[in-house]
N, C-alpha and C. Protein backbone atom coordinates (compact mmCIF):
# COMPACT_ATOMS: atom_id res chain seq x y z
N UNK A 1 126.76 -230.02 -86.59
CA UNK A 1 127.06 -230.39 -85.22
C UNK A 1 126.71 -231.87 -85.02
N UNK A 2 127.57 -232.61 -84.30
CA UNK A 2 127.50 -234.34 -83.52
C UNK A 2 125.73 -234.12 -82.86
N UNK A 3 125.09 -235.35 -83.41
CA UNK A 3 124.49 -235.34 -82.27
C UNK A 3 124.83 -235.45 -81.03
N UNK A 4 125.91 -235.96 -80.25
CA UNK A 4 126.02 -236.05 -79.17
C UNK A 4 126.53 -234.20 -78.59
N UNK A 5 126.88 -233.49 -79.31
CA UNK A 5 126.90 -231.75 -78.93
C UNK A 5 125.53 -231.43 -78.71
N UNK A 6 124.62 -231.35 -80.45
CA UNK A 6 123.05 -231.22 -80.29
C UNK A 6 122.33 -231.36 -78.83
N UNK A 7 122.82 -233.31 -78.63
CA UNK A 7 121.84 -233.38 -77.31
C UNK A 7 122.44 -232.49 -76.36
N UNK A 8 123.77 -232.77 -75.69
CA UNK A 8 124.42 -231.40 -74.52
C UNK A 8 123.69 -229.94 -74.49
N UNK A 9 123.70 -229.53 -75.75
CA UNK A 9 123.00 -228.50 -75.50
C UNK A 9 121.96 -228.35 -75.52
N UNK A 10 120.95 -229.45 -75.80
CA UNK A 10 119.71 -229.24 -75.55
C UNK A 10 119.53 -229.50 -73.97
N UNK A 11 120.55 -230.33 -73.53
CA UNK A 11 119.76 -231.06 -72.25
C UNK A 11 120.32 -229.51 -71.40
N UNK A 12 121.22 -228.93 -71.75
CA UNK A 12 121.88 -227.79 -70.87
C UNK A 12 120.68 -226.35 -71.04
N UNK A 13 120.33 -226.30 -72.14
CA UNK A 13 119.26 -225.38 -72.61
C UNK A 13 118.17 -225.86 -71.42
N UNK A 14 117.41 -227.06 -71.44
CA UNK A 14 116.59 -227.68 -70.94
C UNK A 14 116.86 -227.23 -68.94
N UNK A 15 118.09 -227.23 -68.86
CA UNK A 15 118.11 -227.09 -67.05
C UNK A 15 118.07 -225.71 -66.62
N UNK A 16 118.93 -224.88 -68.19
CA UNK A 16 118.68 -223.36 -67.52
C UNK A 16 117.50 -222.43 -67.77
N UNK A 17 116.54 -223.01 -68.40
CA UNK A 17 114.85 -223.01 -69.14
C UNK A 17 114.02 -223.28 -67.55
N UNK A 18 114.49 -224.54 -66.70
CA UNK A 18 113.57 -224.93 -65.85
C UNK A 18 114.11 -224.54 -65.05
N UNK A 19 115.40 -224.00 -64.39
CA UNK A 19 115.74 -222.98 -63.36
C UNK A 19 114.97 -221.85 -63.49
N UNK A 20 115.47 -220.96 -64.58
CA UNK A 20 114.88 -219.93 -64.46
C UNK A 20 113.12 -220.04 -64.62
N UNK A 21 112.40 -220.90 -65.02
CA UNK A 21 111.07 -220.91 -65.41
C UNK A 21 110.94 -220.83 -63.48
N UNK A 22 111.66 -222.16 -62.54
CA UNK A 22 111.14 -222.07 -61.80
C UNK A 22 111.40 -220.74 -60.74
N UNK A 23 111.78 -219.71 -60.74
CA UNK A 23 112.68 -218.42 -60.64
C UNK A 23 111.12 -217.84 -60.86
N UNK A 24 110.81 -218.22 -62.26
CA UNK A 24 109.63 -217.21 -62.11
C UNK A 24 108.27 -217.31 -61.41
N UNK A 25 108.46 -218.65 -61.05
CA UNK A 25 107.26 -219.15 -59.98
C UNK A 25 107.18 -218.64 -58.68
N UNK A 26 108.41 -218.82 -58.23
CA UNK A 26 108.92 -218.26 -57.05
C UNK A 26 108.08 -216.48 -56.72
N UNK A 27 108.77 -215.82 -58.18
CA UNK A 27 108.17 -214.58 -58.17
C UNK A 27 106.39 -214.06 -58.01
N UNK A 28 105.65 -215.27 -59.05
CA UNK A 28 104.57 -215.67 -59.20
C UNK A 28 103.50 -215.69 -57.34
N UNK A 29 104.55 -216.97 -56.46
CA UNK A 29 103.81 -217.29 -55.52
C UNK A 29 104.00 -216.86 -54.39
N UNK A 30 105.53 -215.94 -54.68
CA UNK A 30 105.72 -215.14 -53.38
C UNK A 30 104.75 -214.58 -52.64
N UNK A 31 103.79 -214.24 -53.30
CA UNK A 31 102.54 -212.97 -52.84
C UNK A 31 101.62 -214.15 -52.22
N UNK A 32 101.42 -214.89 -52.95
CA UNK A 32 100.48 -215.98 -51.64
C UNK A 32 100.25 -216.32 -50.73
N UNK A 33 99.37 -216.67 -49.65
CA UNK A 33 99.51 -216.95 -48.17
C UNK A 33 99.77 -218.40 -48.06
N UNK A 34 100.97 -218.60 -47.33
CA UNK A 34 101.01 -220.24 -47.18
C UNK A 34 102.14 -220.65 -48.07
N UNK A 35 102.93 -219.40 -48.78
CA UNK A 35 103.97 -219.36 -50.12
C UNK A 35 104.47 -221.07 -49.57
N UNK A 36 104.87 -221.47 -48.54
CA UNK A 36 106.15 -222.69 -48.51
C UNK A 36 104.64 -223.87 -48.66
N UNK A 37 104.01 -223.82 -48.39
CA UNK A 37 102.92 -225.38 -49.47
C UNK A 37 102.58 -225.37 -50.38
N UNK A 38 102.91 -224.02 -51.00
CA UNK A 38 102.92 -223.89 -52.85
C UNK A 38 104.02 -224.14 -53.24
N UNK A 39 105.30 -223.79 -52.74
CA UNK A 39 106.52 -223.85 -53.07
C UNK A 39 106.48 -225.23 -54.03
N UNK A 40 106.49 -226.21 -52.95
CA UNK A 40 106.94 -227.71 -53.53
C UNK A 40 105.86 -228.06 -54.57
N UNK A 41 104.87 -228.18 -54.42
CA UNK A 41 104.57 -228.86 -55.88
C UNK A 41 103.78 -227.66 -56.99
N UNK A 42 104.59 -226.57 -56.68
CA UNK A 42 103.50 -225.53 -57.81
C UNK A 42 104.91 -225.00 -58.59
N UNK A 43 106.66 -225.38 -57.85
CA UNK A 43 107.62 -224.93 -58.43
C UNK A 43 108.43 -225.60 -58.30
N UNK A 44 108.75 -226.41 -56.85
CA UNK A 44 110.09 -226.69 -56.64
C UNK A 44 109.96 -228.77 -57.43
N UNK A 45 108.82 -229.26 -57.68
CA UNK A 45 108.78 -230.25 -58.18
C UNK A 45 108.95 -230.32 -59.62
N UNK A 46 108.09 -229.53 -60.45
CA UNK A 46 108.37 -229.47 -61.70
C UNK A 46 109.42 -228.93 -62.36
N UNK A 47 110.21 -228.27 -61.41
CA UNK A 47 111.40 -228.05 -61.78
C UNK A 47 112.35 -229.10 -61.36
N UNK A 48 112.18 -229.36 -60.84
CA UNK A 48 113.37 -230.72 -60.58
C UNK A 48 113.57 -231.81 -61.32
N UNK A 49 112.05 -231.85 -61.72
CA UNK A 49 111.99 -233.20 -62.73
C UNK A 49 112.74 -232.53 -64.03
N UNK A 50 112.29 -231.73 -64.40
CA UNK A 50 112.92 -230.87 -65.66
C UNK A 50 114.18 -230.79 -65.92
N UNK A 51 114.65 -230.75 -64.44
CA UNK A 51 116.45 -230.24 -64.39
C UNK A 51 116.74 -231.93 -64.23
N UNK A 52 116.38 -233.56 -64.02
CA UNK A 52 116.39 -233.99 -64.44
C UNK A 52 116.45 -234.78 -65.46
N UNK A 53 115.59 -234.66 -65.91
CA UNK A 53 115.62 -234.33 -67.48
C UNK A 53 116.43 -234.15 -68.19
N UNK A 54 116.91 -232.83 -67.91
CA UNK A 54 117.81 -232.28 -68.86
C UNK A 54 119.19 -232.89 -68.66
N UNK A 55 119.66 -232.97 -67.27
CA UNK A 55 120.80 -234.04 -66.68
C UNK A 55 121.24 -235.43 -67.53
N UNK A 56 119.94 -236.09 -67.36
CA UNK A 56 120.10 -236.95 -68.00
C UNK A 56 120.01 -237.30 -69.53
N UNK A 57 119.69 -236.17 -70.48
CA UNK A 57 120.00 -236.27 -71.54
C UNK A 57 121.52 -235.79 -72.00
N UNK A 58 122.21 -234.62 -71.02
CA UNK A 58 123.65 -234.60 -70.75
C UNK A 58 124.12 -235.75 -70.90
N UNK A 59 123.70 -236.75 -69.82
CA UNK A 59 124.63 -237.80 -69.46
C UNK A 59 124.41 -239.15 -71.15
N UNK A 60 123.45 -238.51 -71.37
CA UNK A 60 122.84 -239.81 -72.64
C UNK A 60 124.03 -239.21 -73.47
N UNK A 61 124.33 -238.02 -73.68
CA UNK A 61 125.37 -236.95 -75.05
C UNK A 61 126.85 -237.59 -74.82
N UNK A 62 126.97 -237.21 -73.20
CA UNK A 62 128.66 -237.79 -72.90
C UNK A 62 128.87 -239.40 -72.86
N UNK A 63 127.69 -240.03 -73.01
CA UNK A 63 128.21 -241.70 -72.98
C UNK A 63 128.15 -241.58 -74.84
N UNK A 64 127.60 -241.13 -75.38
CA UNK A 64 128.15 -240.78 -76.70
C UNK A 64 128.57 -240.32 -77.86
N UNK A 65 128.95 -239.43 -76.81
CA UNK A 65 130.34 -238.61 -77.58
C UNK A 65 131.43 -239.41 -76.87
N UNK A 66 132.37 -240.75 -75.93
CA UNK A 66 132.53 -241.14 -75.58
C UNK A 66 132.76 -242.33 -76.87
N UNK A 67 132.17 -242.52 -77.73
CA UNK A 67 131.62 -243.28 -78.56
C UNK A 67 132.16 -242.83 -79.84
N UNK A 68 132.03 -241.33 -79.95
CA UNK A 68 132.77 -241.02 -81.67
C UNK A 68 134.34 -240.51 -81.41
N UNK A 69 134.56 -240.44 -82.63
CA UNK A 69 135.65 -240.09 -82.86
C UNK A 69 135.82 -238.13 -82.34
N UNK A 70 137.28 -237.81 -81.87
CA UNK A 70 137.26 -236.72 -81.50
C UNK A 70 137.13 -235.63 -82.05
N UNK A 71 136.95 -234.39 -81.56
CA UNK A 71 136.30 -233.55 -81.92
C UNK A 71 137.47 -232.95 -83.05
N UNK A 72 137.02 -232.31 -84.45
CA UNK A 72 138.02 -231.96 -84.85
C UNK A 72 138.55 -230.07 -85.06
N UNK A 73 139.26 -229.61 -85.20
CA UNK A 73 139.88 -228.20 -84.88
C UNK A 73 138.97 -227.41 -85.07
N UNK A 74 138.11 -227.73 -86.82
CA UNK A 74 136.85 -227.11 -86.61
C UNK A 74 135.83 -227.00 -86.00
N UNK A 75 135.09 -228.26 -85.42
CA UNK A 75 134.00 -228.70 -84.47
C UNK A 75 134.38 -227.55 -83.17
N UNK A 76 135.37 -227.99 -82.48
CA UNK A 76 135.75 -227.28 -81.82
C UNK A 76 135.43 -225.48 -81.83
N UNK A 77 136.27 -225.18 -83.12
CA UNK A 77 136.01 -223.71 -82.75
C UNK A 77 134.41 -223.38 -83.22
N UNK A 78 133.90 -224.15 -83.89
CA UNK A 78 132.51 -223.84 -84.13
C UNK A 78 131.86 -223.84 -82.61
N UNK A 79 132.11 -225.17 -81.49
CA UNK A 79 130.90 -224.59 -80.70
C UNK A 79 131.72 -223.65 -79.90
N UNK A 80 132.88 -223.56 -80.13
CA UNK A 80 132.96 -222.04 -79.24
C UNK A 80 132.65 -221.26 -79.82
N UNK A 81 131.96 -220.78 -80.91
CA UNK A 81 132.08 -219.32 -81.54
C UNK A 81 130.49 -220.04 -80.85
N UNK A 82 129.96 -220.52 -81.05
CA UNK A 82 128.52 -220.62 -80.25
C UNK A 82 128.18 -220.38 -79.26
N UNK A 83 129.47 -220.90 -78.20
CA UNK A 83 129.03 -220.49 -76.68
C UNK A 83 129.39 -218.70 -76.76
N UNK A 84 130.41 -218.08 -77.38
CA UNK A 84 130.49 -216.98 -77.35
C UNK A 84 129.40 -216.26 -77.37
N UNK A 85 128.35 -216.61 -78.63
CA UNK A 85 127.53 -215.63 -79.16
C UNK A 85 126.65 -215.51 -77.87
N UNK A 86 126.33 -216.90 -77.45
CA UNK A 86 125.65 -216.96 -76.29
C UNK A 86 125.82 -216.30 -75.33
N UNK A 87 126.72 -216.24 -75.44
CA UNK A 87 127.36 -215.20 -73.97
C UNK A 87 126.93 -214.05 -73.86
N UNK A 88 127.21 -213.29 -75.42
CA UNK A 88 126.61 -212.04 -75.95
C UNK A 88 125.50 -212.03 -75.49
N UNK A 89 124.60 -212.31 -76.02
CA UNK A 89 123.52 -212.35 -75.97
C UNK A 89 122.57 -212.73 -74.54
N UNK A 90 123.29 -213.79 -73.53
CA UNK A 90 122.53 -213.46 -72.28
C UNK A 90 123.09 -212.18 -71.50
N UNK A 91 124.50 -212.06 -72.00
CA UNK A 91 124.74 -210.37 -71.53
C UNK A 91 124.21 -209.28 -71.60
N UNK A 92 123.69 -208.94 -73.06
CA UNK A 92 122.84 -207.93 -73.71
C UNK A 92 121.55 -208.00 -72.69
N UNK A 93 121.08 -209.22 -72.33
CA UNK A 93 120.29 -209.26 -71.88
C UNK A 93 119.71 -209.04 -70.29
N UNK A 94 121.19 -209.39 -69.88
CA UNK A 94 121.07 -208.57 -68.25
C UNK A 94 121.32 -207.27 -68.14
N UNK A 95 122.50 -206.78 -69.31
CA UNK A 95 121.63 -205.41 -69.56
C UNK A 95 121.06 -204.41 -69.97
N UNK A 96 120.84 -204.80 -70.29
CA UNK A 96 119.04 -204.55 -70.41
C UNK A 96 117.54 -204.50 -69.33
N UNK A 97 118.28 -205.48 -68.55
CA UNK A 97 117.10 -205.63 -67.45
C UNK A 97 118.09 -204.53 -66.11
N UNK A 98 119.19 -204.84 -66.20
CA UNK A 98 119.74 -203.96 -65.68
C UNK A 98 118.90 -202.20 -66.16
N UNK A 99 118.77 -202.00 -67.04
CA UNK A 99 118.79 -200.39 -67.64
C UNK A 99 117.39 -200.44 -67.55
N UNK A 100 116.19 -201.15 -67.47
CA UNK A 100 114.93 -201.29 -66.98
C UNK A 100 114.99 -201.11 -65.90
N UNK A 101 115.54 -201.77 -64.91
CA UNK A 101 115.33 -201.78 -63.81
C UNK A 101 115.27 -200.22 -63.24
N UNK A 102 117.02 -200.09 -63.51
CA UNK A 102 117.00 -198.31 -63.05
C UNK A 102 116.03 -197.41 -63.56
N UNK A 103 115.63 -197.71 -64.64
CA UNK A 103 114.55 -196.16 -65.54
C UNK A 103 113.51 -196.59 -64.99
N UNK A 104 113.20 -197.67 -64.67
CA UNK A 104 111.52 -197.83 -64.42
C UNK A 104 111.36 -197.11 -63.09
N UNK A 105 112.78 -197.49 -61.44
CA UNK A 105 112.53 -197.02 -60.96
C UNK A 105 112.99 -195.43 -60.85
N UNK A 106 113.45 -195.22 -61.03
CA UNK A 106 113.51 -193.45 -61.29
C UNK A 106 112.27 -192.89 -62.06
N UNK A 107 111.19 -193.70 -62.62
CA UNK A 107 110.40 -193.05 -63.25
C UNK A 107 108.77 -193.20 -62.39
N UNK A 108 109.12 -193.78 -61.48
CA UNK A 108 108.52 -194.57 -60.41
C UNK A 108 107.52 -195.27 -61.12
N UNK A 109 108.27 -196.19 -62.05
CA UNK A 109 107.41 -197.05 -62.23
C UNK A 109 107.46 -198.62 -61.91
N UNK A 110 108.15 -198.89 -60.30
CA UNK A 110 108.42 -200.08 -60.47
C UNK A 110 107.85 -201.09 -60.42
N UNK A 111 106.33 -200.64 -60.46
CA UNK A 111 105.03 -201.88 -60.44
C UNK A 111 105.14 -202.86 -61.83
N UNK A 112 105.57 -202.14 -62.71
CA UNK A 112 105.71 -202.77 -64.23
C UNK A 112 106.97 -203.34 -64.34
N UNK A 113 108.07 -203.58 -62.86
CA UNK A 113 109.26 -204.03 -63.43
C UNK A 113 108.99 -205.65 -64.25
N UNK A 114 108.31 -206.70 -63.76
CA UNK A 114 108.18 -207.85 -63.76
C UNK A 114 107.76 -208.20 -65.23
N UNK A 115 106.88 -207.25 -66.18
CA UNK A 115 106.57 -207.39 -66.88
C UNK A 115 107.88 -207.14 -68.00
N UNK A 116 107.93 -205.75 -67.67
CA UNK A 116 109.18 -205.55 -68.60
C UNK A 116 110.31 -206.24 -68.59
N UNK A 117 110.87 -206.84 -67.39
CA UNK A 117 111.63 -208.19 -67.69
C UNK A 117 111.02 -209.53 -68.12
N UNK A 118 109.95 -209.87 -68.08
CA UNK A 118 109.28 -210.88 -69.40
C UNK A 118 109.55 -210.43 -70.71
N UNK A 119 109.10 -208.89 -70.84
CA UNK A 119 109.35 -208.14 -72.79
C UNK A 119 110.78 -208.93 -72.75
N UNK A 120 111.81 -208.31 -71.66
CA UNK A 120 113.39 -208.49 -72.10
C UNK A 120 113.15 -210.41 -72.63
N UNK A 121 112.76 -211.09 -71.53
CA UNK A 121 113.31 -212.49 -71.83
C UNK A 121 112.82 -212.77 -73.17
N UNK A 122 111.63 -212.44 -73.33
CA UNK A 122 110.94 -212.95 -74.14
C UNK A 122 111.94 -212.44 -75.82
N UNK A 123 112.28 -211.01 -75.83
CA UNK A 123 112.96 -211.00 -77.43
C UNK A 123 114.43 -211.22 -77.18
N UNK A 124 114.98 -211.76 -76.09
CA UNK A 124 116.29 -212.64 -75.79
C UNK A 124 116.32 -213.45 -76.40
N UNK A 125 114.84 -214.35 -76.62
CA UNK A 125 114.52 -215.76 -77.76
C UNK A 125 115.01 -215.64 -78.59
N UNK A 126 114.60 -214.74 -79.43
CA UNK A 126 114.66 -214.10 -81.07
C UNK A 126 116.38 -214.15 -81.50
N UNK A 127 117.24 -213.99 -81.08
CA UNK A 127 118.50 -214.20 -81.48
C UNK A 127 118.90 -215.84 -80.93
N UNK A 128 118.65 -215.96 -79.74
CA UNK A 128 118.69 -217.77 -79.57
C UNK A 128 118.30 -218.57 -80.48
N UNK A 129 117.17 -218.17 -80.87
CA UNK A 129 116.28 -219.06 -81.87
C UNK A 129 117.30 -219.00 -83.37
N UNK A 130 117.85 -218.26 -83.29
CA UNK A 130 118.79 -218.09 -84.41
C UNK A 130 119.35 -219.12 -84.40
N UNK A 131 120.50 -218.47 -83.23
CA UNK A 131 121.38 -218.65 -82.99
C UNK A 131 121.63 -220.39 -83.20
N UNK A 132 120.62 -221.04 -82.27
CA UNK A 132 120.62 -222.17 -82.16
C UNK A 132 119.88 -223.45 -83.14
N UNK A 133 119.15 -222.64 -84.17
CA UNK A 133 118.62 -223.11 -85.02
C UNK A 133 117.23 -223.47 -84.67
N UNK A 134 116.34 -223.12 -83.85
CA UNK A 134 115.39 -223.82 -82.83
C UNK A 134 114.23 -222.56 -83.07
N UNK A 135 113.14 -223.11 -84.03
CA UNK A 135 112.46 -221.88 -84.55
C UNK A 135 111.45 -222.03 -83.09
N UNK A 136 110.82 -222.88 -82.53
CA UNK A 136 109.90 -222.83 -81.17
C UNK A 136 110.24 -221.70 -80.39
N UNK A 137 111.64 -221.15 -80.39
CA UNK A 137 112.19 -220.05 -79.39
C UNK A 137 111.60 -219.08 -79.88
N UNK A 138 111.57 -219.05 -80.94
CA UNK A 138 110.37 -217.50 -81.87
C UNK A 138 109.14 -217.57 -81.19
N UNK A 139 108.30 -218.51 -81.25
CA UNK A 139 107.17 -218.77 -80.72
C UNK A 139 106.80 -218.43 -79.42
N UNK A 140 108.04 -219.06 -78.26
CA UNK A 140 107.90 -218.91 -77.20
C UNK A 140 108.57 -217.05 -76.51
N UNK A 141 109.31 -217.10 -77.46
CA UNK A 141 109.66 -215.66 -76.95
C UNK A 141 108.49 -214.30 -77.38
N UNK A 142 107.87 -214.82 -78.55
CA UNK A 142 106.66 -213.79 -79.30
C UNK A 142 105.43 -214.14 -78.03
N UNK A 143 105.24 -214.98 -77.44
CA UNK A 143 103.87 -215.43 -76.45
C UNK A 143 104.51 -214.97 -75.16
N UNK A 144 105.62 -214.79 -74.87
CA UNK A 144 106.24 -213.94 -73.86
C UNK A 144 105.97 -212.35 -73.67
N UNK A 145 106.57 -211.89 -75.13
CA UNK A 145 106.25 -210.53 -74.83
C UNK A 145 104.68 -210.01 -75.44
N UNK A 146 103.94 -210.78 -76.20
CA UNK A 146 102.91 -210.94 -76.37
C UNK A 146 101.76 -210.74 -74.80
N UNK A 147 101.87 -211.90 -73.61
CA UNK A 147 101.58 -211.93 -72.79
C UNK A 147 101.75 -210.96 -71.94
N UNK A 148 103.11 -210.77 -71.64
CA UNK A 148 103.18 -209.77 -70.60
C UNK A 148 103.21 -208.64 -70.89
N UNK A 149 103.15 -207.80 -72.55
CA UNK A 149 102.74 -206.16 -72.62
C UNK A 149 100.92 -206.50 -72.32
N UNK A 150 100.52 -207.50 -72.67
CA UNK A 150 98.82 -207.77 -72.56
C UNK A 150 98.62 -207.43 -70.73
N UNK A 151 99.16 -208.28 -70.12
CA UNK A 151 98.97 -208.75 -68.93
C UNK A 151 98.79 -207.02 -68.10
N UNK A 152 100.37 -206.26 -68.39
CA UNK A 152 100.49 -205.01 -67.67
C UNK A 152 99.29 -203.81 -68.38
N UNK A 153 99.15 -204.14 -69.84
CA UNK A 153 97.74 -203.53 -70.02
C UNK A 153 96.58 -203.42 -69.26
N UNK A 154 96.33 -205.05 -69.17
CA UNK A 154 94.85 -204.82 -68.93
C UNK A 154 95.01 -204.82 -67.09
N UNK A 155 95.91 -204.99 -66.24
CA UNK A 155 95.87 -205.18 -65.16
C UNK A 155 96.65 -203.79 -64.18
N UNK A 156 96.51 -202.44 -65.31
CA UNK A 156 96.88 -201.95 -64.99
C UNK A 156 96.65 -200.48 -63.68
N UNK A 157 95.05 -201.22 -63.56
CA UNK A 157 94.33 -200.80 -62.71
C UNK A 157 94.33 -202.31 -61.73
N UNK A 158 95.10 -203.15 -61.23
CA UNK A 158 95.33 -204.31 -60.66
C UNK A 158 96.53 -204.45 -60.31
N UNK A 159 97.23 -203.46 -59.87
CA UNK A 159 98.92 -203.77 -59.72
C UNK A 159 99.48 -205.10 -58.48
N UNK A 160 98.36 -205.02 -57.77
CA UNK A 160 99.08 -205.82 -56.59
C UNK A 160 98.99 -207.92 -57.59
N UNK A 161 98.19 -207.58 -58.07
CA UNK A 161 98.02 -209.18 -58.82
C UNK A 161 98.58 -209.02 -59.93
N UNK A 162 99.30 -208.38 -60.51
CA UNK A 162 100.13 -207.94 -61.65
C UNK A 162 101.31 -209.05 -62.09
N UNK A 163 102.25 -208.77 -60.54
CA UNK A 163 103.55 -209.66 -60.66
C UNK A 163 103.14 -211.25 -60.66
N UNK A 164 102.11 -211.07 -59.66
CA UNK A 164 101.39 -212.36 -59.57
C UNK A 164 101.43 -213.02 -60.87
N UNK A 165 100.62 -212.98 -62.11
CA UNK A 165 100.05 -213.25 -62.93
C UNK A 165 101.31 -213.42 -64.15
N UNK A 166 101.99 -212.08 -64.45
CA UNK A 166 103.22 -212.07 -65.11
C UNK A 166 104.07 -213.48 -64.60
N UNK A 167 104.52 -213.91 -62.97
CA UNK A 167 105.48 -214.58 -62.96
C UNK A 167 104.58 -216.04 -63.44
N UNK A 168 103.51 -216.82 -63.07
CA UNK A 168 102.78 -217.79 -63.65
C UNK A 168 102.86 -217.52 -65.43
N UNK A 169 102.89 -216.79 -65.72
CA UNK A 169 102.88 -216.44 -67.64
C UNK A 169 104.31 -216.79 -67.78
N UNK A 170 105.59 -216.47 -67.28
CA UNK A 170 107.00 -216.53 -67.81
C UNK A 170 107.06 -217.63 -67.22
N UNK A 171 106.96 -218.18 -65.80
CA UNK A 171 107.06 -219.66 -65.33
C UNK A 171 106.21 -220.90 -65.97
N UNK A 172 105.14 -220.64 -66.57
CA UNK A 172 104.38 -221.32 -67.96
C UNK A 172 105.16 -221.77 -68.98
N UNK A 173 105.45 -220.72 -69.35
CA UNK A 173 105.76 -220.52 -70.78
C UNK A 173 106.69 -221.16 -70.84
N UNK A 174 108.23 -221.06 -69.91
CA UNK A 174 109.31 -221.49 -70.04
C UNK A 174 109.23 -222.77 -69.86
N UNK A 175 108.76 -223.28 -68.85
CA UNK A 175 108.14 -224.78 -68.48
C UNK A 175 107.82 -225.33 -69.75
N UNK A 176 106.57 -225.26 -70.24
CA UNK A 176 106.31 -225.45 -71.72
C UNK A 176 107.29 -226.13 -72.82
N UNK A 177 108.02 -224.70 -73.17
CA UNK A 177 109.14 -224.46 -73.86
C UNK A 177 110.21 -226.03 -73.34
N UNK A 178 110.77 -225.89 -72.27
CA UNK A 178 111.43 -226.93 -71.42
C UNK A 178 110.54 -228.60 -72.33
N UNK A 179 109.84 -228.56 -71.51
CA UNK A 179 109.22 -229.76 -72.06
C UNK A 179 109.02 -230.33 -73.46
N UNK A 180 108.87 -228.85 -74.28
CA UNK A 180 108.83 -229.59 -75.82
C UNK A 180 110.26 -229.84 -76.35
N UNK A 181 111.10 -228.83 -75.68
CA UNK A 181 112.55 -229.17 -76.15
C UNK A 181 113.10 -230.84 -75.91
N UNK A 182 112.78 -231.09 -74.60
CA UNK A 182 113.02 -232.22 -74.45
C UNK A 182 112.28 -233.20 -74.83
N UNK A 183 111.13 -233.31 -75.15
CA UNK A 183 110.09 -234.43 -76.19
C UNK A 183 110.48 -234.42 -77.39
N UNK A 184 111.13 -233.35 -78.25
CA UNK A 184 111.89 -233.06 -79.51
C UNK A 184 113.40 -234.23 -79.22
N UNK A 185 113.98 -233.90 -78.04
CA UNK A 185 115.50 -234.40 -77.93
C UNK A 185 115.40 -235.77 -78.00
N UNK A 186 114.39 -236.14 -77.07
CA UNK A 186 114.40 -238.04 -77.09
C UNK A 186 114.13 -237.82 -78.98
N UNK A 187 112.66 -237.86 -79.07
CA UNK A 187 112.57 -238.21 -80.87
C UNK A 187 113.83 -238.21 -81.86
N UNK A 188 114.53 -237.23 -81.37
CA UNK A 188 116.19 -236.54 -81.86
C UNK A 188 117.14 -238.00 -81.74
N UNK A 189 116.87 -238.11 -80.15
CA UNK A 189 117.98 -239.11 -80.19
C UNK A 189 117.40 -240.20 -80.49
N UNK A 190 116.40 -240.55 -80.54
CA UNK A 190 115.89 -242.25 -81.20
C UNK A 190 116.35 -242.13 -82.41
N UNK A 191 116.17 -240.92 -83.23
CA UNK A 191 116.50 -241.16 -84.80
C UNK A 191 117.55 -241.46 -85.25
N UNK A 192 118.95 -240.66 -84.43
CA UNK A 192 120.17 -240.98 -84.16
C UNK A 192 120.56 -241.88 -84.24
């Protein structure tokens, strides 16, 4: 792959990492008193800079790819067979949270939904990380579901601080994740 594809999809990886990371903050601080003076600088700031970030390493990819020569028949169908798989795979993955969702509540267990959609995100990694060549996604998806089967363990006499705690662990983590991707991308593109 062009570096100038590489960076696109990192910087695109990078905005939908800090959306959803900040998604899970949201979930995290809902339960708080005062939720809208946490909002801005405990979610809605660090995500912005992030989705930043990631914008502008987009825009660094299209001023050059702008620059090489065009894409050729193969390039082409290669990153589509990429975005495909992708597709797969965040599909599998809604449902899935889809088919959690319903069993947990029919089993009345919906205090543990939050967690069990961390398990889902978290081994969603495990084929990304493939997929995309990006072994950190192993890491971050293993400290995902690592965390949150821990979290619903031990807090399982603690349900009301449960979601609490789970959404700060997946809004962490992804944040994290976000940030090293993009400290990797500049180094990426200086070498370039």
């Amino acid at each position: 792959m062009r570096l100038s594809g590489e960076l696109h999809g990192r910087g695109t990886g990078a905005i939908i990492l800090a959306i959803f990371g900040g998604g899970w903050m949201v979930a995290a601080l809902h339960t708080l008193p005062h939720v809208w003076f946490w909002l801005f600088p405990c979610d809605l700031l660090p995500a912005s800079l992030l989705v930043i970030w990631g914008v502008s390493l987009i825009r660094a990819s299209n001023r050059m790819r702008e620059s090489e020569p065009a894409l050729t028949a193969a390039e082409v169908a290669a990153e589509s067979a990429v975005g495909k798989r992708f597709a797969w795979i965040f599909g599998g993955e809604g449902v899935a949270i889809f088919i959690a969702v319903n069993v947990l509540d029919n089993i009345g267990k919906s205090a543990f939904l939050l967690p069990t959609i961390g398990v889902i995100v978290g081994l969603h990694f495990m084929p990304l990380a493939r997929l995309f060549r990006y072994s950190l996604y192993y890491w971050s998806g293993a400290i995902q579901v690592v965390l949150c089967l821990g979290t619903a363990v031990a807090m399982r006499s603690h349900l009301n601080a449960l979601n609490t705690v789970v959404g700060l662990e997946m809004g962490l983590t992804l944040w994290i994740t976000v940030f090293a991707r993009l400290i990797r991308s500049r180094q990426f593109q200086r070498a370039g």
